[in-house]
Protein backbone atom coordinates (compact mmCIF):
# COMPACT_ATOMS: atom_id res chain seq x y z
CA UNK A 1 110.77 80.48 16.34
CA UNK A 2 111.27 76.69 15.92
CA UNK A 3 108.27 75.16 15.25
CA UNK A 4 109.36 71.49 13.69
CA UNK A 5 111.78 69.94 16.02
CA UNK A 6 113.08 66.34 15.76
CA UNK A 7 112.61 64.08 19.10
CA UNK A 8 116.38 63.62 18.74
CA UNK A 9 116.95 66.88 19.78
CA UNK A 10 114.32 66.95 22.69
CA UNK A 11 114.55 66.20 25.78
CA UNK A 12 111.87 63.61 25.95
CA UNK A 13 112.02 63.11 29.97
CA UNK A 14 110.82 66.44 30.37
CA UNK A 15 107.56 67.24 27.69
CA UNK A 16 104.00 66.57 27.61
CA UNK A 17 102.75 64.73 24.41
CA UNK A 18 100.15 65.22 22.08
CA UNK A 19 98.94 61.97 19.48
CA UNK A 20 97.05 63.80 17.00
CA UNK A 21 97.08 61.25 14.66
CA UNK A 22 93.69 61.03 12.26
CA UNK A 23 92.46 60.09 8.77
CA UNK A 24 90.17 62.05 7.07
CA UNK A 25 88.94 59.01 4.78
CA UNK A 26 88.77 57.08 7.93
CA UNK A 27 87.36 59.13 11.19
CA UNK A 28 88.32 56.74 13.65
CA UNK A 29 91.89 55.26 12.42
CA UNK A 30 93.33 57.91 14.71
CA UNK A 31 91.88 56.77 18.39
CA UNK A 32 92.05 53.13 17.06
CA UNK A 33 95.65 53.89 16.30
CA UNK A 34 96.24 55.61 19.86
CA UNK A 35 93.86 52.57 21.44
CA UNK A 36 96.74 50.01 20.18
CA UNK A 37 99.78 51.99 20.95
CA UNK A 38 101.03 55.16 21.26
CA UNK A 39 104.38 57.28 22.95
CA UNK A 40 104.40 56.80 26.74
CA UNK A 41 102.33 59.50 28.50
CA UNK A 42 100.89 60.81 25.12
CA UNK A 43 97.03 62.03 25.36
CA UNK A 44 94.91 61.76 22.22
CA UNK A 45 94.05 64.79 20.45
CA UNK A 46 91.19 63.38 18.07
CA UNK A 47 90.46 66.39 14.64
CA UNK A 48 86.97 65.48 14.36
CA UNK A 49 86.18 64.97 18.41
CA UNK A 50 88.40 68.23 20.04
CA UNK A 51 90.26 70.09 17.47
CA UNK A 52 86.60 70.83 15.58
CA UNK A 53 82.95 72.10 16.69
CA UNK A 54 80.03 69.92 16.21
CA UNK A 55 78.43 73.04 14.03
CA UNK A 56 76.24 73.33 11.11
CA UNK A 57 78.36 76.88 10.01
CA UNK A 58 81.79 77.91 10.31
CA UNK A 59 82.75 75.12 7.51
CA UNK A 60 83.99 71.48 7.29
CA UNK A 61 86.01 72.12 10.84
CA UNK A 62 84.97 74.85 12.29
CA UNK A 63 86.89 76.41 15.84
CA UNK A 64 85.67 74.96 19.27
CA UNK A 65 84.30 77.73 21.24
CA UNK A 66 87.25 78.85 23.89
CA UNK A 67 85.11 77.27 26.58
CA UNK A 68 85.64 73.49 25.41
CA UNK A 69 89.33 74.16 24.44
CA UNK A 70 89.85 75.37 28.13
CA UNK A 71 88.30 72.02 28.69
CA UNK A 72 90.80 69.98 26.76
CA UNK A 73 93.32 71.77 27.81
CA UNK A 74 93.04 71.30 31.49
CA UNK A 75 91.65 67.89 30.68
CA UNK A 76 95.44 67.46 29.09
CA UNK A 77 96.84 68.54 31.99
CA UNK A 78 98.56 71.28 30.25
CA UNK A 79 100.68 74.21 31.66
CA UNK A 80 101.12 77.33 29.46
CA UNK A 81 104.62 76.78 29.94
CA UNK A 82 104.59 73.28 29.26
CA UNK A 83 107.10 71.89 26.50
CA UNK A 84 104.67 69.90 24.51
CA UNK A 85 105.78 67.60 21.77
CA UNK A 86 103.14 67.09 19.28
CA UNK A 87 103.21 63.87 16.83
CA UNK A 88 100.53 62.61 13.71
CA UNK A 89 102.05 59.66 10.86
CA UNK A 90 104.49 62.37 10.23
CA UNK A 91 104.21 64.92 7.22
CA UNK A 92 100.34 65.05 7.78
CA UNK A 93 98.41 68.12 8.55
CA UNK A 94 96.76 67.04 11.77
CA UNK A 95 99.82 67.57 14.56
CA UNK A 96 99.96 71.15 13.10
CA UNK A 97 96.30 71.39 13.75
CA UNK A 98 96.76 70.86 17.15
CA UNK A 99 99.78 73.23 17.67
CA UNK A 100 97.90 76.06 16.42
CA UNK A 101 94.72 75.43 18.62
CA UNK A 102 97.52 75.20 21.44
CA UNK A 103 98.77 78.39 20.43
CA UNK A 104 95.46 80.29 20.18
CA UNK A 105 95.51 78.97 23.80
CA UNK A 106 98.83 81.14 24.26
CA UNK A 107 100.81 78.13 25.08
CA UNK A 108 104.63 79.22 23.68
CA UNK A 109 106.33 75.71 23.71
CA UNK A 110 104.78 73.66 22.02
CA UNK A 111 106.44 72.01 18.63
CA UNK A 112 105.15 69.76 16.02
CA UNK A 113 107.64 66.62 15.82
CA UNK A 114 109.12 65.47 11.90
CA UNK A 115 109.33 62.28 13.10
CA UNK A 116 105.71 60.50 12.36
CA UNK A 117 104.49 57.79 15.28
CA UNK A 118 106.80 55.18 13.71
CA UNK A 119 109.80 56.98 13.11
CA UNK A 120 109.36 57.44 16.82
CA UNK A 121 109.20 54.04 17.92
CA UNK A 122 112.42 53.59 15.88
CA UNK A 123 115.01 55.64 17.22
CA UNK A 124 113.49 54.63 21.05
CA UNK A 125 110.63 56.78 21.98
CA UNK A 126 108.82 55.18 24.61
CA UNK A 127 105.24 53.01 24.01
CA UNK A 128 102.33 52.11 25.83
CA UNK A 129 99.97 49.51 24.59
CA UNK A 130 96.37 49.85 25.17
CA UNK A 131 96.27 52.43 28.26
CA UNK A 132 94.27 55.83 27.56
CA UNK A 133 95.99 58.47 29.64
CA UNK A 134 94.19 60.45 31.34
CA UNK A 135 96.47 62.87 33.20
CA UNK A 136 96.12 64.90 36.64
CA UNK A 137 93.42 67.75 35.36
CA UNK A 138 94.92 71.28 35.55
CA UNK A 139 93.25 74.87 36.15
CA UNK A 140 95.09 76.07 33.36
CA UNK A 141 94.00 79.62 32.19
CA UNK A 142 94.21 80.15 28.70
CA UNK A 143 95.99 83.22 27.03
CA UNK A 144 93.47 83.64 24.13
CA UNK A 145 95.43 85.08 20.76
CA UNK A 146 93.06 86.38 18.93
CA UNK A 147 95.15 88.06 16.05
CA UNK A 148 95.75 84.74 14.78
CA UNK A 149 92.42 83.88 14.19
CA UNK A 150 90.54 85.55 10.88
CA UNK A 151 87.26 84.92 10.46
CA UNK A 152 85.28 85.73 7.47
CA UNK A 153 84.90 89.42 7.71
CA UNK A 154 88.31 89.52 7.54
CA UNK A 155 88.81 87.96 4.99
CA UNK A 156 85.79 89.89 2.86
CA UNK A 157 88.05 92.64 3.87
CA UNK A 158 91.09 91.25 2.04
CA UNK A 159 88.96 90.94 -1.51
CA UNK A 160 87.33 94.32 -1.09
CA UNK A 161 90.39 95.67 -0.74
CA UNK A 162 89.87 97.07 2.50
CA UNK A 163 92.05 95.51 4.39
CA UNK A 164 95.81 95.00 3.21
CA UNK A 165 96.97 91.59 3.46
CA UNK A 166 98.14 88.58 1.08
CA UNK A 167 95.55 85.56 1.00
CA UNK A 168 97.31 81.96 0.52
CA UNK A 169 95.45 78.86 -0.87
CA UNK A 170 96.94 75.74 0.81
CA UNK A 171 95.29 72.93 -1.29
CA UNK A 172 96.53 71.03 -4.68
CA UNK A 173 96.57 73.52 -7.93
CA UNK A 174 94.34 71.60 -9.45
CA UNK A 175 91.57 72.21 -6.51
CA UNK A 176 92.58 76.18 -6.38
CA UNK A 177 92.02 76.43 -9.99
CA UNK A 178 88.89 75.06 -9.97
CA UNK A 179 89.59 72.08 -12.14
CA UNK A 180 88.76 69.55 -9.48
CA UNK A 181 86.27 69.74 -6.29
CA UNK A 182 86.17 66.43 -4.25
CA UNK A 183 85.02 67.68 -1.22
CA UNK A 184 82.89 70.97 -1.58
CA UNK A 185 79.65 71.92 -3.32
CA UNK A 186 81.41 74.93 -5.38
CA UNK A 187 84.91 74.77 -6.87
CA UNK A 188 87.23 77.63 -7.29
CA UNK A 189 89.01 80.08 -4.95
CA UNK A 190 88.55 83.54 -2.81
CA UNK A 191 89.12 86.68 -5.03
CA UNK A 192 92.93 87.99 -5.13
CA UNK A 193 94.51 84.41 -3.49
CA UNK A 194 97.52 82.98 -4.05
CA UNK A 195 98.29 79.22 -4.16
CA UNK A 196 101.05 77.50 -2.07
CA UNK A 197 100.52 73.81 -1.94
CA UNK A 198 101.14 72.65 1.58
CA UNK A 199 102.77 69.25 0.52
CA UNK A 200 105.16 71.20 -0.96
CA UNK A 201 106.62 71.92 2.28
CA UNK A 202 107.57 68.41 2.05
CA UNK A 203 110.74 66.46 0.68
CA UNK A 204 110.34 62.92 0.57
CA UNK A 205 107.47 62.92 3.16
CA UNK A 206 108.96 64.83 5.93
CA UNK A 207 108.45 68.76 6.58
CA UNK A 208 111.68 70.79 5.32
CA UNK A 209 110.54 74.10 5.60
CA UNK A 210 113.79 75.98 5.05
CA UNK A 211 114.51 74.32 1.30
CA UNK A 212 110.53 76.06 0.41
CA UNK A 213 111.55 79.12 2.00
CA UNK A 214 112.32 81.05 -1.51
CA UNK A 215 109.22 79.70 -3.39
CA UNK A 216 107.13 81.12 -0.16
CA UNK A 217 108.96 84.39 -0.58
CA UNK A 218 107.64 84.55 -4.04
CA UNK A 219 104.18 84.49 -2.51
CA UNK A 220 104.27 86.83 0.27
CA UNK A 221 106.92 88.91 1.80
CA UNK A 222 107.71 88.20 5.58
CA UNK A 223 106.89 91.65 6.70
CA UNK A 224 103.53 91.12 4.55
CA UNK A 225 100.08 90.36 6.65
CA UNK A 226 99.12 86.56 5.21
CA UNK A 227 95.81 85.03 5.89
CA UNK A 228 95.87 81.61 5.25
CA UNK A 229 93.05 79.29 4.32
CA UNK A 230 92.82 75.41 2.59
CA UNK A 231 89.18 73.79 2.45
CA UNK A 232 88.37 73.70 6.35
CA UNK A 233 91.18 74.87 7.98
CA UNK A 234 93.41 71.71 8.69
CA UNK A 235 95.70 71.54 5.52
CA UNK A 236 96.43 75.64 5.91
CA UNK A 237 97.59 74.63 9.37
CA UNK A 238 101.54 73.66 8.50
CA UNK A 239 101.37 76.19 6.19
CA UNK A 240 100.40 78.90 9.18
CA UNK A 241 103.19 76.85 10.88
CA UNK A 242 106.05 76.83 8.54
CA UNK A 243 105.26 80.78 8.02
CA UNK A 244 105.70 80.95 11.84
CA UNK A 245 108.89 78.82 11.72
CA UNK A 246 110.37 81.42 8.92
CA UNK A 247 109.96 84.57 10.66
CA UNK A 248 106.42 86.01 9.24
CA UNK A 249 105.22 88.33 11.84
CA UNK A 250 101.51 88.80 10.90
CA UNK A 251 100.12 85.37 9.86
CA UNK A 252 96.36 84.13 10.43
CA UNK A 253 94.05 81.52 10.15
CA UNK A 254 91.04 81.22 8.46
CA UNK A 255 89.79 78.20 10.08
CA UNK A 256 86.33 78.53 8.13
CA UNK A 257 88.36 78.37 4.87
CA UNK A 258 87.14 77.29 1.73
CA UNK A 259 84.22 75.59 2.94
CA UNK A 260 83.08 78.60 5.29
CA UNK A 261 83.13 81.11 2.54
CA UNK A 262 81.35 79.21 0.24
CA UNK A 263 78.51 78.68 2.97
CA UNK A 264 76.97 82.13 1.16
CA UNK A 265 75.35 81.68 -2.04
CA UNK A 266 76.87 85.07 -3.57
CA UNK A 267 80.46 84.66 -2.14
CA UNK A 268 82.24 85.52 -5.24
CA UNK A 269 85.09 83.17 -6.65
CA UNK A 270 87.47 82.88 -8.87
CA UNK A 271 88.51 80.23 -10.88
CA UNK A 272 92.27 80.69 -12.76
């Protein structure tokens, strides 16, 4: 399945489009961004506003219950069978946060761009300045996927050993070890996980999943069940995409991540 496409090989006449751009050291660069300028036609997928719950539990980011995702997505005006083209700054985490809550949804063609907003502009994508879309509403009924979605029994599961499957860390080493905790009250990582950095799906800023094919190989076997996980569920999101892209059958998301598991004061972890 392709997952990254470039616009150049689009037709761009015929997609909806998705601005997911966001900062997580600055919560509203992304609509300010969008408010400015952004690719003709393209609604504004905001992390902190639609692609997360306003919850006390379920970590950092928690899922949206399905009812309010049925709301963006009609609110989108989205078809399941839409092509949707799906841009951030390029090589950020937040456009592949978006195509996964799109394909929870069950919507099959949608595809994260390589090209960030800029490199868009560049080779001609069309802009508008300082109109928020707001698209004919749709009745759109969602498809929910629920295999791709782990939650934290599952992932208990994993570490007790009763359930066979290959956990994968998507933050920095240094952060999986345990060395360094900027974000979360406990530092460290679930019981049996391996670590994949997710900017290492990256060369020279731009996703080129193919050339870290054979160092995710290492990690887990295509034909191997993967949960993936980061701190709260955004970072893990290219890596649950780039699995995707390279054939891996059975991969999840544990959108709780990090921060969910360590919401119990006896979760166990490990620090290596």
């Amino acid at each position: 399945m392709h997952v990254f496409v470039s616009a150049k090989d689009v037709d761009v006449e015929q997609v909806k489009w998705i601005d997911a751009r966001f900062s997580l050291q600055n919560p509203d660069y992304g609509i300010d961004e969008y408010n400015k300028e952004h690719i003709q036609n393209a609604v504004h997928w905001d992390l902190a506003e639609n692609l997360s719950a306003e919850s006390v539990s379920g970590g950092r980011h928690p899922l949206p219950a399905k009812d309010k995702l049925t709301e963006l997505y009609r609110a989108s005006g989205l078809q399941l069978e839409d092509t949707i083209l799906i841009y951030d700054d390029g090589g950020s985490p937040f456009a592949a946060r978006a195509w996964w809550i799109l394909q929870y949804g069950g919507f099959k063609n949608a595809r994260i761009l390589l090209e960030g907003y800029d490199q868009l502009k560049e080779i001609g994508c069309a802009v508008d300045r300082e109109t928020f879309v707001s698209p004919a509403q749709s009745s759109v009924q969602p498809e929910w996927q629920d295999h791709l979605y782990a939650i934290r029994s599952d992932v208990k599961q994993v570490v007790a050993r009763e359930q066979d499957a290959v956990l994968l860390d998507a933050r920095a080493p240094e952060r999986y070890r345990g060395e360094k905790e900027p974000i979360d009250h406990k530092a460290g990582h679930i019981p049996t996980a391996r670590n994949f950095n997710w900017e290492d799906l990256k060369e020279d800023g731009r996703y080129d999943v193919q050339a870290a094919e054979k160092q995710l190989q290492q990690m887990a076997a295509p034909d191997d069940k993967v949960i993936v996980y980061c701190g709260s569920g955004v970072t893990a999101s290219p890596l649950f995409a780039a699995l995707t892209e390279l054939g891996y059958s059975d991969v999840r998301l544990y959108v709780g991540s990090f921060s969910d598991w360590i919401s119990e004061d006896d979760a166990p972890i490990e620090t290596s």
